[in-house]
C-alpha atoms as a PDB file:
ATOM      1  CA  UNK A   1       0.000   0.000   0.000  1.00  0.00           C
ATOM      2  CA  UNK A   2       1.564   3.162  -0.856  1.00  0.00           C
ATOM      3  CA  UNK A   3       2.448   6.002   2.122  1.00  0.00           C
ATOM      4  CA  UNK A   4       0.510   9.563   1.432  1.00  0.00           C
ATOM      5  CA  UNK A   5       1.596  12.191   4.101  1.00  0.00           C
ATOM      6  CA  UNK A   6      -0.555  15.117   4.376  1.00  0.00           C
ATOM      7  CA  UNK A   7      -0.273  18.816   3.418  1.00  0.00           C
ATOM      8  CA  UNK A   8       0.318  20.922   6.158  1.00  0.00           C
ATOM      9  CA  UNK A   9      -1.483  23.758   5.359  1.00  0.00           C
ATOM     10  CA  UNK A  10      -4.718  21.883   4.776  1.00  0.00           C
ATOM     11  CA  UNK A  11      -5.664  18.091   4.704  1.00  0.00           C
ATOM     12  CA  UNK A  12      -4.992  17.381   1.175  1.00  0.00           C
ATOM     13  CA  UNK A  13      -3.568  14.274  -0.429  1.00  0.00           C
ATOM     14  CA  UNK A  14       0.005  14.958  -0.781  1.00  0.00           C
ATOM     15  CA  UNK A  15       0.423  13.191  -3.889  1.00  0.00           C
ATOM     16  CA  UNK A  16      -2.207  15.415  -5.436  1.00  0.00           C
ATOM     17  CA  UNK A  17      -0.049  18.297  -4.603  1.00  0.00           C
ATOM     18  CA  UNK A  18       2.822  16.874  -6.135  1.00  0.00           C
ATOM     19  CA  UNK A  19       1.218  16.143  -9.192  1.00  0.00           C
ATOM     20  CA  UNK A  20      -0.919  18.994  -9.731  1.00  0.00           C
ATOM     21  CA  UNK A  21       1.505  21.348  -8.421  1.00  0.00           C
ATOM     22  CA  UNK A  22      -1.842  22.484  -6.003  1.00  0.00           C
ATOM     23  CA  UNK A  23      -3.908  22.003  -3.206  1.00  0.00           C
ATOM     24  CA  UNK A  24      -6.800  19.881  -4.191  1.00  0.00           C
ATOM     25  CA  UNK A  25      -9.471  22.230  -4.875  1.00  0.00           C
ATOM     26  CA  UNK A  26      -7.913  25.409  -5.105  1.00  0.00           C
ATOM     27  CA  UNK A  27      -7.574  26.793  -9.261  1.00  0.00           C
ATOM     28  CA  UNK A  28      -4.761  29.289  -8.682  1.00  0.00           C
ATOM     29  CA  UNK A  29      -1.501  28.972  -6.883  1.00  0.00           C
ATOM     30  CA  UNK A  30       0.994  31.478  -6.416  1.00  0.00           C
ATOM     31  CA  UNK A  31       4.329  31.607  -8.082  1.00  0.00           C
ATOM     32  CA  UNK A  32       6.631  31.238  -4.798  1.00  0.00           C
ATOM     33  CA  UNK A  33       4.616  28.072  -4.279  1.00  0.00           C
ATOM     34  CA  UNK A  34       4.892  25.437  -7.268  1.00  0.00           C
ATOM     35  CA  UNK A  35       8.025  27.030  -8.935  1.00  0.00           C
ATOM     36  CA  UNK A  36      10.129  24.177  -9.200  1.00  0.00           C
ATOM     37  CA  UNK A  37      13.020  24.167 -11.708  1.00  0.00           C
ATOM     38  CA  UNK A  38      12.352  23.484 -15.001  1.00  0.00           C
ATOM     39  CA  UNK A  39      11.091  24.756 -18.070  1.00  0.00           C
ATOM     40  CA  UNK A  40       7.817  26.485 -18.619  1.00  0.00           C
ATOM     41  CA  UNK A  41       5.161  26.734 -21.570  1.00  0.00           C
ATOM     42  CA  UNK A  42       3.453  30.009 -20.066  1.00  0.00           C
ATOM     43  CA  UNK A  43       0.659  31.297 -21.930  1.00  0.00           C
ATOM     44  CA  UNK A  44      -0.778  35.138 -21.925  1.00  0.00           C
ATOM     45  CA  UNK A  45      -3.738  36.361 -23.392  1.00  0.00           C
ATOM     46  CA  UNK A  46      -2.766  35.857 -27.279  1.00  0.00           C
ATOM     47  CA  UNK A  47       1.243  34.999 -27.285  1.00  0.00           C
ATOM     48  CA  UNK A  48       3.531  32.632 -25.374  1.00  0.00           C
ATOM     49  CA  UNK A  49       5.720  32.318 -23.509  1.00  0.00           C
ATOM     50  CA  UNK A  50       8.467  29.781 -22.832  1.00  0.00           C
ATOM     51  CA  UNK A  51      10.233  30.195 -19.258  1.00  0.00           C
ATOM     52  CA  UNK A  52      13.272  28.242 -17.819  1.00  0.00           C
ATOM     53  CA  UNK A  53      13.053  28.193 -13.760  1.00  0.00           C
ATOM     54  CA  UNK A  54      16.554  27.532 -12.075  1.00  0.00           C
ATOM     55  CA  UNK A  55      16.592  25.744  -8.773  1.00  0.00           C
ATOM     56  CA  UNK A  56      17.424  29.196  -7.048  1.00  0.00           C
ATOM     57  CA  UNK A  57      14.729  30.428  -8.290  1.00  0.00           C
ATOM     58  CA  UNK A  58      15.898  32.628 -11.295  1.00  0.00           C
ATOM     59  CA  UNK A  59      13.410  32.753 -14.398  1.00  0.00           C
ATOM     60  CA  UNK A  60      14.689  33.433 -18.200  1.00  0.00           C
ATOM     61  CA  UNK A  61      12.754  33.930 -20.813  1.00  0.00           C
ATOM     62  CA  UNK A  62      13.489  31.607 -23.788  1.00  0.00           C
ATOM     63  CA  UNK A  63      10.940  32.634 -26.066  1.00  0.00           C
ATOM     64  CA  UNK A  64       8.080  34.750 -26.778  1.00  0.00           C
ATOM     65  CA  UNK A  65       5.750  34.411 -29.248  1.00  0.00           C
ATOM     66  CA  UNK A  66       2.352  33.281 -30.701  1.00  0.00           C
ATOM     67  CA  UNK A  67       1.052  29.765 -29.106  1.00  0.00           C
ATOM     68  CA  UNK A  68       2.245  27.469 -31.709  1.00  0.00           C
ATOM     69  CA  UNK A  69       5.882  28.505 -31.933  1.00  0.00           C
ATOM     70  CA  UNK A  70       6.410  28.609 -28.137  1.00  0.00           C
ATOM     71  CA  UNK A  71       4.709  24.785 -27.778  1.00  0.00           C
ATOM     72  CA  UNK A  72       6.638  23.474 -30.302  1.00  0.00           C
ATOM     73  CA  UNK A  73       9.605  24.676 -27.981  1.00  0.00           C
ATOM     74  CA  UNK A  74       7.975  23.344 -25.525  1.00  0.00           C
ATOM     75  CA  UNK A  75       7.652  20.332 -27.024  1.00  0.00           C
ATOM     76  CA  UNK A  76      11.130  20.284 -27.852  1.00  0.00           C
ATOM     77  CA  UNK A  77      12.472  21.062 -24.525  1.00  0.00           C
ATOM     78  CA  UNK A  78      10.136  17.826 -23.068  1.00  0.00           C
ATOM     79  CA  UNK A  79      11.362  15.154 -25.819  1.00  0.00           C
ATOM     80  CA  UNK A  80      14.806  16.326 -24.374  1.00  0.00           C
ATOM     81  CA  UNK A  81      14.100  15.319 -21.525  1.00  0.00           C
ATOM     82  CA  UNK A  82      13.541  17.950 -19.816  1.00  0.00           C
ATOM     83  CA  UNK A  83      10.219  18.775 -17.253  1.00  0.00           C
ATOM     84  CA  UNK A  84       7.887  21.094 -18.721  1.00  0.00           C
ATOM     85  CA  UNK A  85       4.727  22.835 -16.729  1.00  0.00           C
ATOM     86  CA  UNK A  86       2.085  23.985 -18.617  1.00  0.00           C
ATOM     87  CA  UNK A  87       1.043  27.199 -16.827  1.00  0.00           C
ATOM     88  CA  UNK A  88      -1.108  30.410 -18.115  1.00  0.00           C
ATOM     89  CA  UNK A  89      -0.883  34.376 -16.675  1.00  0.00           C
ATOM     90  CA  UNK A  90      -3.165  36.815 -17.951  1.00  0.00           C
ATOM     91  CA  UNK A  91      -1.912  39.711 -17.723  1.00  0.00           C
ATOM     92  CA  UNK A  92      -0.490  42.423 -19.913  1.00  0.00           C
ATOM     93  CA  UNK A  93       3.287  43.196 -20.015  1.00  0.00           C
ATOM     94  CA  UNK A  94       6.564  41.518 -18.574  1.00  0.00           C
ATOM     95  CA  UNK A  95       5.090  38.396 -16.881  1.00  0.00           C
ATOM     96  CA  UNK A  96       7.947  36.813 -15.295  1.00  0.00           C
ATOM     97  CA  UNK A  97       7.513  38.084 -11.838  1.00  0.00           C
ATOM     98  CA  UNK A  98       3.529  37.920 -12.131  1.00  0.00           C
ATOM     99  CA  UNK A  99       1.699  34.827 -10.633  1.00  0.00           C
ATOM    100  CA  UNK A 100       0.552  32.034 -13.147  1.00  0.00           C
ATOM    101  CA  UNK A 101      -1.605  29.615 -12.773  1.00  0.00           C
ATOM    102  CA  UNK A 102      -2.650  26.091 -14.129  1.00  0.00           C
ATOM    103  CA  UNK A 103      -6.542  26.972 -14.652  1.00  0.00           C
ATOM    104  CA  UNK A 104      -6.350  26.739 -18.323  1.00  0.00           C
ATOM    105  CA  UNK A 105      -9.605  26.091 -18.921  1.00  0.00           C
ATOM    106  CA  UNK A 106     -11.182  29.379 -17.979  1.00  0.00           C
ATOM    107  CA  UNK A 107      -8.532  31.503 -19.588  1.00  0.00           C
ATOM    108  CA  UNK A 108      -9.675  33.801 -22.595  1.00  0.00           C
ATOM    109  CA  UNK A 109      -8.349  31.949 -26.051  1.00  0.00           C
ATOM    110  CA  UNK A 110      -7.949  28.428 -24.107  1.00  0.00           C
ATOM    111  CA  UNK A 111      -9.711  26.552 -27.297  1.00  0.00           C
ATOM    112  CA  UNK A 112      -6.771  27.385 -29.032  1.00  0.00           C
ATOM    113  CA  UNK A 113      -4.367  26.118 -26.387  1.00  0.00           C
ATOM    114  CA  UNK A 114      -2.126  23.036 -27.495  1.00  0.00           C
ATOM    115  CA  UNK A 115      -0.940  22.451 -23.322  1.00  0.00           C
ATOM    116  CA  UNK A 116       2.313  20.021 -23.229  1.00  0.00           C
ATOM    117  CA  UNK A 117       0.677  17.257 -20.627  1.00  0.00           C
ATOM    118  CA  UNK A 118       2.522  14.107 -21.080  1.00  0.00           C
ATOM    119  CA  UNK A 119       5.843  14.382 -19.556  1.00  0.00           C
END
């Protein structure tokens, strides 16, 4: 039988967290939270974005541009073997300090979203 600890801010599966990068039930986390190092297909309003997160904490920007280019990236980036997040901010302007979120769904444009989910 496998061990699940609990959260400590809440009584939520622990697992779930680590998967889902959230408590269970809540549809936005904050930044300082779920920033784990790695790379990052971020989207915003019409464009992407494509982030790399460094275990200090330090974001660069890879690319910026409309949704297909940046997932392709993306998509690049994970077949390398590298983790990537599929995350969405929407907000105008420089959005590497901002918080993002994983609620894709809701997000204006999200029928056109191609998220990278299998890695």
């Amino acid at each position: 039988m496998k061990h699940v600890t609990q959260c400590k801010c809440m009584n939520c599966d622990a697992d779930y967290y680590r998967k889902h990068g959230r408590v269970k039930g809540a549809t936005t986390t904050k930044m300082e939270v779920i920033m784990k190092p790695g790379i990052y297909l971020v989207y915003q309003a019409g464009i992407a974005n494509v982030f790399e997160v460094y275990a200090n904490g330090n974001k660069k920007r890879l690319l910026q541009h409309a949704f297909s280019p940046c997932e392709w990236f993306a998509h690049g980036c994970s077949i390398s073997g590298r983790r990537v997040r599929t995350m969405v901010c929407n907000q105008a302007g420089d959005i590497i300090n901002s918080e993002w979120t994983d609620d894709l769904e809701s997000q204006p444009f999200s029928n056109q979203f191609s998220p990278i989910v299998a890695n």
